[in-house]
Protein backbone atom coordinates (compact mmCIF):
# COMPACT_ATOMS: atom_id res chain seq x y z
CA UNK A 1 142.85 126.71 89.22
CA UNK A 2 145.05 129.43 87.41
CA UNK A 3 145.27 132.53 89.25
CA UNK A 4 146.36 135.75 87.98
CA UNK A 5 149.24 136.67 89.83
CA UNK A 6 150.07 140.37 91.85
CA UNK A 7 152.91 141.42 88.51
CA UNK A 8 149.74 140.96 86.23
CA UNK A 9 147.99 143.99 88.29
CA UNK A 10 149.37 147.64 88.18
CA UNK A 11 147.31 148.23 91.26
CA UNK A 12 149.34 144.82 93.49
CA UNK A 13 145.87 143.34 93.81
CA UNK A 14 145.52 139.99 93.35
CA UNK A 15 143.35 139.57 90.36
CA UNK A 16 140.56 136.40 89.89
CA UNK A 17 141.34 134.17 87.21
CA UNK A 18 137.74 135.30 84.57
CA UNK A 19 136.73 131.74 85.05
CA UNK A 20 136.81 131.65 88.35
CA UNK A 21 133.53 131.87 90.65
CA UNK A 22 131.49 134.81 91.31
CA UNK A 23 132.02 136.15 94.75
CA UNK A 24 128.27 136.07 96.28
CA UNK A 25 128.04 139.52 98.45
CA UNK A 26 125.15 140.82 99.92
CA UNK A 27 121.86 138.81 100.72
CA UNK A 28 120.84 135.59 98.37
CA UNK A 29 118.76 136.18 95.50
CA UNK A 30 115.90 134.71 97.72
CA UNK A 31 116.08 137.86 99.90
CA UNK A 32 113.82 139.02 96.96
CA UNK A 33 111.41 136.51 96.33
CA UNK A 34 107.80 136.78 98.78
CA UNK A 35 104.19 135.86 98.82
CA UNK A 36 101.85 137.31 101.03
CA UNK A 37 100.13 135.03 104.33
CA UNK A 38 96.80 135.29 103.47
CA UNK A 39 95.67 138.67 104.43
CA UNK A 40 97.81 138.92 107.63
CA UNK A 41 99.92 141.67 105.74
CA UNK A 42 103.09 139.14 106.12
CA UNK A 43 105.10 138.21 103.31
CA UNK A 44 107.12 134.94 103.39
CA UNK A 45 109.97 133.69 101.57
CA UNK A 46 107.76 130.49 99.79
CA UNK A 47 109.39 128.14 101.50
CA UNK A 48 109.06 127.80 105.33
CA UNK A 49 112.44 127.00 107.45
CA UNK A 50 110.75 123.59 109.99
CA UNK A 51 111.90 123.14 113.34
CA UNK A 52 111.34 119.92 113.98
CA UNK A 53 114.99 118.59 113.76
CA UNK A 54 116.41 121.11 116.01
CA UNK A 55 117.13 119.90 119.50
CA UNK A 56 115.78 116.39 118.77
CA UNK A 57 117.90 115.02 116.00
CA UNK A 58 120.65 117.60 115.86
CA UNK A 59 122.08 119.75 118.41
CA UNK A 60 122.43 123.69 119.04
CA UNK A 61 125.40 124.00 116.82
CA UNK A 62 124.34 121.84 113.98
CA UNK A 63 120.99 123.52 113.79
CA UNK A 64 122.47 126.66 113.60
CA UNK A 65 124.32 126.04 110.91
CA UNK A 66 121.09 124.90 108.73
CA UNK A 67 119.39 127.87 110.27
CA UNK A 68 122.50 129.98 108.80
CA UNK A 69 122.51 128.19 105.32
CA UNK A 70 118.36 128.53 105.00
CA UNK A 71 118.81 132.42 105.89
CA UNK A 72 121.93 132.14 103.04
CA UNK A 73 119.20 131.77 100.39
CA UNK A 74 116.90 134.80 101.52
CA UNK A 75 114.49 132.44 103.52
CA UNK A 76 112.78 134.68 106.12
CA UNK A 77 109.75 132.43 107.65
CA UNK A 78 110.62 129.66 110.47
CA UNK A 79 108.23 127.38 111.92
CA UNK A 80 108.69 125.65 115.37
CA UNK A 81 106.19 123.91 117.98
CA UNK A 82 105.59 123.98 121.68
CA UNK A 83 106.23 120.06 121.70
CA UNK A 84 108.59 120.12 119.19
CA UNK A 85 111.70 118.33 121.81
CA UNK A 86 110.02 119.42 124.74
CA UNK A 87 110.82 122.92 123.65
CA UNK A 88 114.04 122.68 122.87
CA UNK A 89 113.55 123.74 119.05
CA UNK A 90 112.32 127.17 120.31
CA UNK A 91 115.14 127.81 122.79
CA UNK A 92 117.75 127.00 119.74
CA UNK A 93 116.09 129.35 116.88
CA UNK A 94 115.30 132.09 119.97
CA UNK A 95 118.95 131.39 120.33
CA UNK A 96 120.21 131.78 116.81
CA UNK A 97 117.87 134.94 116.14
CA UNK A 98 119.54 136.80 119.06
CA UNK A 99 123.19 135.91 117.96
CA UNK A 100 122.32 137.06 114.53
CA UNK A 101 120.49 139.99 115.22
CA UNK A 102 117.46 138.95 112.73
CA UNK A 103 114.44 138.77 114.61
CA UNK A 104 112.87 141.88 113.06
CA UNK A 105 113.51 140.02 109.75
CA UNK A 106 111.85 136.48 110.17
CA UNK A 107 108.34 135.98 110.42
CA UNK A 108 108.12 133.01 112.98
CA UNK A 109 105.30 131.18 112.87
CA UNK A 110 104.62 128.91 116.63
CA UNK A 111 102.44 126.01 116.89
CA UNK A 112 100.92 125.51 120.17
CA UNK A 113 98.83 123.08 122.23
CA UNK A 114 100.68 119.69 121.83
CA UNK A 115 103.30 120.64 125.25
CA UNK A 116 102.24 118.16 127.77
CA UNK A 117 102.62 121.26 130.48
CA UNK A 118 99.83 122.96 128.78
CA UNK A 119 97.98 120.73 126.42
CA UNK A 120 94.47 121.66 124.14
CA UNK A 121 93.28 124.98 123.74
CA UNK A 122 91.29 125.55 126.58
CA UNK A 123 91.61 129.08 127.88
CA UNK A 124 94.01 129.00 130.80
CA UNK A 125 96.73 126.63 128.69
CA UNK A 126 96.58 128.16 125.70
CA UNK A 127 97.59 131.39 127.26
CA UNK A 128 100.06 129.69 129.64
CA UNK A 129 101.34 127.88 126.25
CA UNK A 130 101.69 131.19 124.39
CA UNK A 131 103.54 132.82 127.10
CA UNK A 132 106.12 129.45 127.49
CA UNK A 133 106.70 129.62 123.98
CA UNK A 134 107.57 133.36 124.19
CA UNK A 135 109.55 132.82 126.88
CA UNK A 136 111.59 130.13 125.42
CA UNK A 137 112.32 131.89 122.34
CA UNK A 138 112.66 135.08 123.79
CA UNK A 139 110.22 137.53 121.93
CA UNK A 140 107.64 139.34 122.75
CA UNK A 141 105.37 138.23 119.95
CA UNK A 142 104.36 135.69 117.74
CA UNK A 143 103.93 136.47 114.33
CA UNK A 144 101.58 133.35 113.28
CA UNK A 145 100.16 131.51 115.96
CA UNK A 146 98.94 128.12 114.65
CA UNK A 147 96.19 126.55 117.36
CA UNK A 148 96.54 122.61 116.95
CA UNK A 149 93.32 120.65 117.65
CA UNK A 150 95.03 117.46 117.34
CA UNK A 151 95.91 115.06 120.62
CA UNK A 152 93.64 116.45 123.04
CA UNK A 153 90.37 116.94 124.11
CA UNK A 154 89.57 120.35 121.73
CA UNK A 155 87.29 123.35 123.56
CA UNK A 156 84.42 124.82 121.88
CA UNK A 157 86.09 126.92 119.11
CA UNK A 158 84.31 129.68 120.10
CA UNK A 159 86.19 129.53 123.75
CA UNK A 160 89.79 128.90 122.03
CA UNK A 161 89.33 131.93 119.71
CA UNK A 162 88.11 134.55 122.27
CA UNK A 163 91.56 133.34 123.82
CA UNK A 164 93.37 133.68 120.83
CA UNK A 165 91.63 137.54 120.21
CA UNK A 166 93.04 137.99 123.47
CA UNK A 167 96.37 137.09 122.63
CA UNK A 168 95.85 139.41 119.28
CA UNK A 169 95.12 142.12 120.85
CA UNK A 170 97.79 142.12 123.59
CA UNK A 171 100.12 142.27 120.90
CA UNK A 172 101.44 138.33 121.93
CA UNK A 173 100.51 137.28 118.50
CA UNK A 174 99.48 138.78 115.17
CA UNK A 175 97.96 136.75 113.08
CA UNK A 176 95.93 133.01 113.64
CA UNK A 177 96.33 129.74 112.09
CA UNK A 178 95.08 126.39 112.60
CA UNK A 179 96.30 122.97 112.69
CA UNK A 180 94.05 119.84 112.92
CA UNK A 181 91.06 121.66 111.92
CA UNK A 182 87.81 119.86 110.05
CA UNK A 183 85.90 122.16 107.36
CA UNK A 184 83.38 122.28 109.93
CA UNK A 185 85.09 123.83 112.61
CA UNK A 186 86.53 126.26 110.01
CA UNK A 187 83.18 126.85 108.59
CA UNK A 188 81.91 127.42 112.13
CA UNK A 189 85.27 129.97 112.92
CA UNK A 190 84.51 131.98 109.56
CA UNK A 191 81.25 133.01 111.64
CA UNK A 192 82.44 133.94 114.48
CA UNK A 193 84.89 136.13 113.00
CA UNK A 194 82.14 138.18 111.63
CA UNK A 195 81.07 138.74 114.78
CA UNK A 196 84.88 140.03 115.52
CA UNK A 197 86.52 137.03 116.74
CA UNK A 198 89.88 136.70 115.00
CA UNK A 199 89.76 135.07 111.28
CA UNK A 200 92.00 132.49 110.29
CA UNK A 201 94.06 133.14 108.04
CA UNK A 202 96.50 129.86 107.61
CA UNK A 203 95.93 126.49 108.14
CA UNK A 204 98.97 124.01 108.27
CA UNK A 205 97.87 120.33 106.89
CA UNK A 206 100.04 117.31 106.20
CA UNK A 207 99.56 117.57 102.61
CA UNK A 208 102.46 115.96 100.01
CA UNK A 209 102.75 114.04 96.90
CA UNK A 210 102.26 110.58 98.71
CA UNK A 211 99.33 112.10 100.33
CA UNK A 212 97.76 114.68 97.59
CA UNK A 213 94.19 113.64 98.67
CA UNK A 214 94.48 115.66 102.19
CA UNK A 215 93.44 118.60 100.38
CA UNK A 216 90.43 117.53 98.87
CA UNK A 217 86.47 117.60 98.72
CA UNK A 218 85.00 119.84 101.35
CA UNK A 219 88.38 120.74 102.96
CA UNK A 220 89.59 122.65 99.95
CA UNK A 221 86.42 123.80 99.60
CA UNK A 222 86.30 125.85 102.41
CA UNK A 223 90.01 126.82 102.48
CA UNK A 224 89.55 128.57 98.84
CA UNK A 225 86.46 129.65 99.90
CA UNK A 226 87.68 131.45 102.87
CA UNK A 227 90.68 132.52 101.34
CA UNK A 228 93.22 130.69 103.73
CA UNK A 229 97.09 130.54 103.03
CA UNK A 230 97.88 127.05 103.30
CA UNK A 231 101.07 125.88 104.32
CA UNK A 232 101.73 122.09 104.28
CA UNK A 233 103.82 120.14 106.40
CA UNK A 234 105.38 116.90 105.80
CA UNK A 235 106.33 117.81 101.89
CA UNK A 236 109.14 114.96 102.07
CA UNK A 237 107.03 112.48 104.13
CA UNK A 238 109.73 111.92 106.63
CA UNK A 239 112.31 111.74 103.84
CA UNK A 240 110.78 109.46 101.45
CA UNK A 241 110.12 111.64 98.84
CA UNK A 242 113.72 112.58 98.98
CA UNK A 243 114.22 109.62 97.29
CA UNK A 244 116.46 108.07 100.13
CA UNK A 245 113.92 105.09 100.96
CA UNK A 246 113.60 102.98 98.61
CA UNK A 247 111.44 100.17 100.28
CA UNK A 248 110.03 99.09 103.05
CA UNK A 249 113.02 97.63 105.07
CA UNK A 250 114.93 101.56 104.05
CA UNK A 251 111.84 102.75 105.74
CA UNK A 252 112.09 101.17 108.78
CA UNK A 253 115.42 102.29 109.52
CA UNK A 254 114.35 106.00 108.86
CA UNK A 255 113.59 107.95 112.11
CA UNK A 256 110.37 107.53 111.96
CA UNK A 257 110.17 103.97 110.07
CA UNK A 258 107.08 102.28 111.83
CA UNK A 259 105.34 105.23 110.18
CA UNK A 260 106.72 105.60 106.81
CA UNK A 261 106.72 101.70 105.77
CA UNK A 262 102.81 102.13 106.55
CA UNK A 263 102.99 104.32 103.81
CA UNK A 264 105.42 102.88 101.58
CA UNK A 265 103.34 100.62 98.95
CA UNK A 266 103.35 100.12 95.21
CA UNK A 267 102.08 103.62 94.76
CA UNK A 268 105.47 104.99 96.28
CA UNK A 269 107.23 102.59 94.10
CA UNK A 270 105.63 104.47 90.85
CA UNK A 271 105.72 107.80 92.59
CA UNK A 272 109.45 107.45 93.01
CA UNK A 273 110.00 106.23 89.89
CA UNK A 274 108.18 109.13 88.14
CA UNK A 275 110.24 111.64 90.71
CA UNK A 276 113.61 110.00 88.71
CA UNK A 277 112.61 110.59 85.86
CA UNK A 278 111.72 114.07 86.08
CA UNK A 279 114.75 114.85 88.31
CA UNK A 280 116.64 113.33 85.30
CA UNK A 281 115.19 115.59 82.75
CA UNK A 282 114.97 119.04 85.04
CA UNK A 283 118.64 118.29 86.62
CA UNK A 284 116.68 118.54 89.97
CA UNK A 285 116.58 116.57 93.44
CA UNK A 286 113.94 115.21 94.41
CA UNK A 287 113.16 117.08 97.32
CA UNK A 288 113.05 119.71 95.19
CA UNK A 289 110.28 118.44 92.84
CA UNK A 290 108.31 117.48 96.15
CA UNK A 291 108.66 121.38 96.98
CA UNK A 292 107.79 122.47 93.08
CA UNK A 293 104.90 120.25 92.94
CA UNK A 294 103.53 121.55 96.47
CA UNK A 295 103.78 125.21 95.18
CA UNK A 296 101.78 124.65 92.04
CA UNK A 297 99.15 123.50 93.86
CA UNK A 298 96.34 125.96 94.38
CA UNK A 299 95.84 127.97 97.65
CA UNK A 300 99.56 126.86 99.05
CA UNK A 301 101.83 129.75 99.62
CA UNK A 302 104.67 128.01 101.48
CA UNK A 303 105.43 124.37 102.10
CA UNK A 304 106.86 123.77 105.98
CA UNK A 305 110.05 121.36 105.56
CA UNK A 306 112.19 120.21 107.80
CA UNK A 307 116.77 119.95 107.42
CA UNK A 308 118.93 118.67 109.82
CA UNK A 309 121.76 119.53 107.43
CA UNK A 310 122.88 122.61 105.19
CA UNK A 311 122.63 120.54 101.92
CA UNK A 312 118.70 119.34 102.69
CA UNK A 313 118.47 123.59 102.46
CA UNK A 314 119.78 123.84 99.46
CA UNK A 315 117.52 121.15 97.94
CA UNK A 316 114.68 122.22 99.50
CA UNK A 317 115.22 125.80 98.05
CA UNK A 318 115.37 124.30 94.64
CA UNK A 319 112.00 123.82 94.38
CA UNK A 320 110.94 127.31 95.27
CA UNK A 321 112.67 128.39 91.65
CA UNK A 322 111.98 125.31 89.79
CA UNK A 323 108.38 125.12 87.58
CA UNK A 324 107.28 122.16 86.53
CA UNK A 325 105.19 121.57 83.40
CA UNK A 326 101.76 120.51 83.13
CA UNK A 327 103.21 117.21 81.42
CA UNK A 328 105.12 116.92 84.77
CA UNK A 329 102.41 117.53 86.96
CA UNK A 330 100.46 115.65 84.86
CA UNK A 331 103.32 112.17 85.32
CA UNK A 332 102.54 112.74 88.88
CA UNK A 333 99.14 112.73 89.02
CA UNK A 334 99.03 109.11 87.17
CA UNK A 335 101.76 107.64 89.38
CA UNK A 336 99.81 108.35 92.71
CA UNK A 337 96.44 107.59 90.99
């Protein structure tokens, strides 16, 4: 690259060649860019940083470095579980929020109930859960506290919120959302908040492009209804709608293959071949597309994905600037049909 050199400068400096790159200083561009949770009074970069990788398929160093790149692009929200590695993936971001002095900035969002130590959301493990997770990370509080019916025998929701009010007002966590929960049980939660249990305000549902019916019928009903921020996890379906699998025998070879071949039929054939055609038009990934698509949807403020590299970020992150057309949505919409 030509370089001017130190003669060319009166002052000695060494002076940039005009061509040459634009030094980024300061926070990304992304630092700028929030929606607000619902009516918890957070505001979240619209794309949620996942945990799931972190201790499990990469280790404290490599996560770090994804954790790094994500908080690069102005990202401010991380998501982690109590099962996610046996806890591991809360040690490592408690870890990497310390070191970088940036807990005040990230709104962390905790699901619990799926550690074997304390599964379900009866009273007594849900609190123990809450204060493991805590502990691990090493906060004081959660910021979004997602309570995940799934895997165990679930308590009357009435019991598991009067917990989770308990929590609230203890200052452990400061806002509620669910995981795993039917339109009933939300239905049946919207009531006993008016009688001052704690509302829900987010509710996390596997909910992507290979799966766009999740979010349908008397589900979305009640979540636009209610007003719930919905935040979907899953977006890439374990990578497929990256692009990277291409068939079933790709699949299986993925980290979670049994799963994903299920999946992988001549819908996801179409589906992927409408995803390279719009990537070729947009000059977009396709993980980003996956993330675009998720964010036009109605009621979703910020998709949960997953990286277990710096360059998955930078897809992902894509999407949160990229709008695609009706005719695009539209192309979609046919292929999964």
């Amino acid at each position: 690259m030509w370089s001017w050199s130190k003669a060319a400068a009166p002052s000695g400096e060494t002076i940039a060649h005009p061509s040459a790159p634009i030094p980024v200083l300061g926070p990304g561009v992304g630092a700028g860019v929030r929606e607000p949770l619902g009516e918890t009074g957070l505001e979240v970069f619209p794309l949620m940083l996942g945990g799931g990788e972190f201790g499990w398929t990469i280790d404290q160093r490599a996560s770090e470095a994804v954790l790094d790149r994500y908080l690069e692009h102005g990202g401010n929200a991380l998501h982690t579980a109590d099962r996610f590695a046996a806890g591991r993936s809360e040690h490592i971001i408690g870890r990497w929020m310390r070191s970088r002095r940036v807990r005040d900035d990230m709104v962390l969002a905790v699901r619990v109930g799926g550690h074997p130590d304390h599964p379900g959301l009866g009273s007594v493990d849900l609190v123990r859960a809450v204060e493991s997770s805590l502990a691990r990370i090493g906060t004081d509080h959660i910021d979004l506290l997602y309570l995940d019916a799934t895997g165990y025998d679930a308590p009357p929701i009435e019991e598991a919120l009067a917990t989770a009010e308990w929590l609230v007002e203890s200052g452990k966590a400061r806002a509620i959302g669910v995981f795993g929960f039917t339109p009933e049980q939300l239905v049946e939660a919207r009531i006993l908040a008016s009688a001052g249990y704690p509302r829900i305000e987010a509710i996390d549902v596997a909910f992507n492009l290979l799966r766009p019916r999740v979010l349908e019928g008397d589900l979305r009903l009640v979540v636009s209804a209610q007003g719930i921020a919905v935040t979907p996890s899953h977006p890439l379906e374990h990578g497929f709608l990256s692009g990277k699998h291409r068939s079933r025998a790709e699949a299986a070879r993925s980290a979670r293959g049994a799963q994903l071949a299920e999946r992988i039929n001549r819908r996801g054939g179409r589906l992927l071949k409408a995803m390279d055609e719009i990537s070729a038009e947009l000059g977009a990934p396709h993980a980003a597309i996956a993330i675009a698509w998720l964010r036009a949807q109605r009621g979703v403020v910020a998709p949960i994905a997953n990286a277990f590299d710096p360059a998955h970020v930078d897809e992902l992150v894509q999407g949160v600037g990229l709008a695609l057309s009706r005719a695009h949505v539209a192309e979609l919409a046919r292929a999964t049909a």
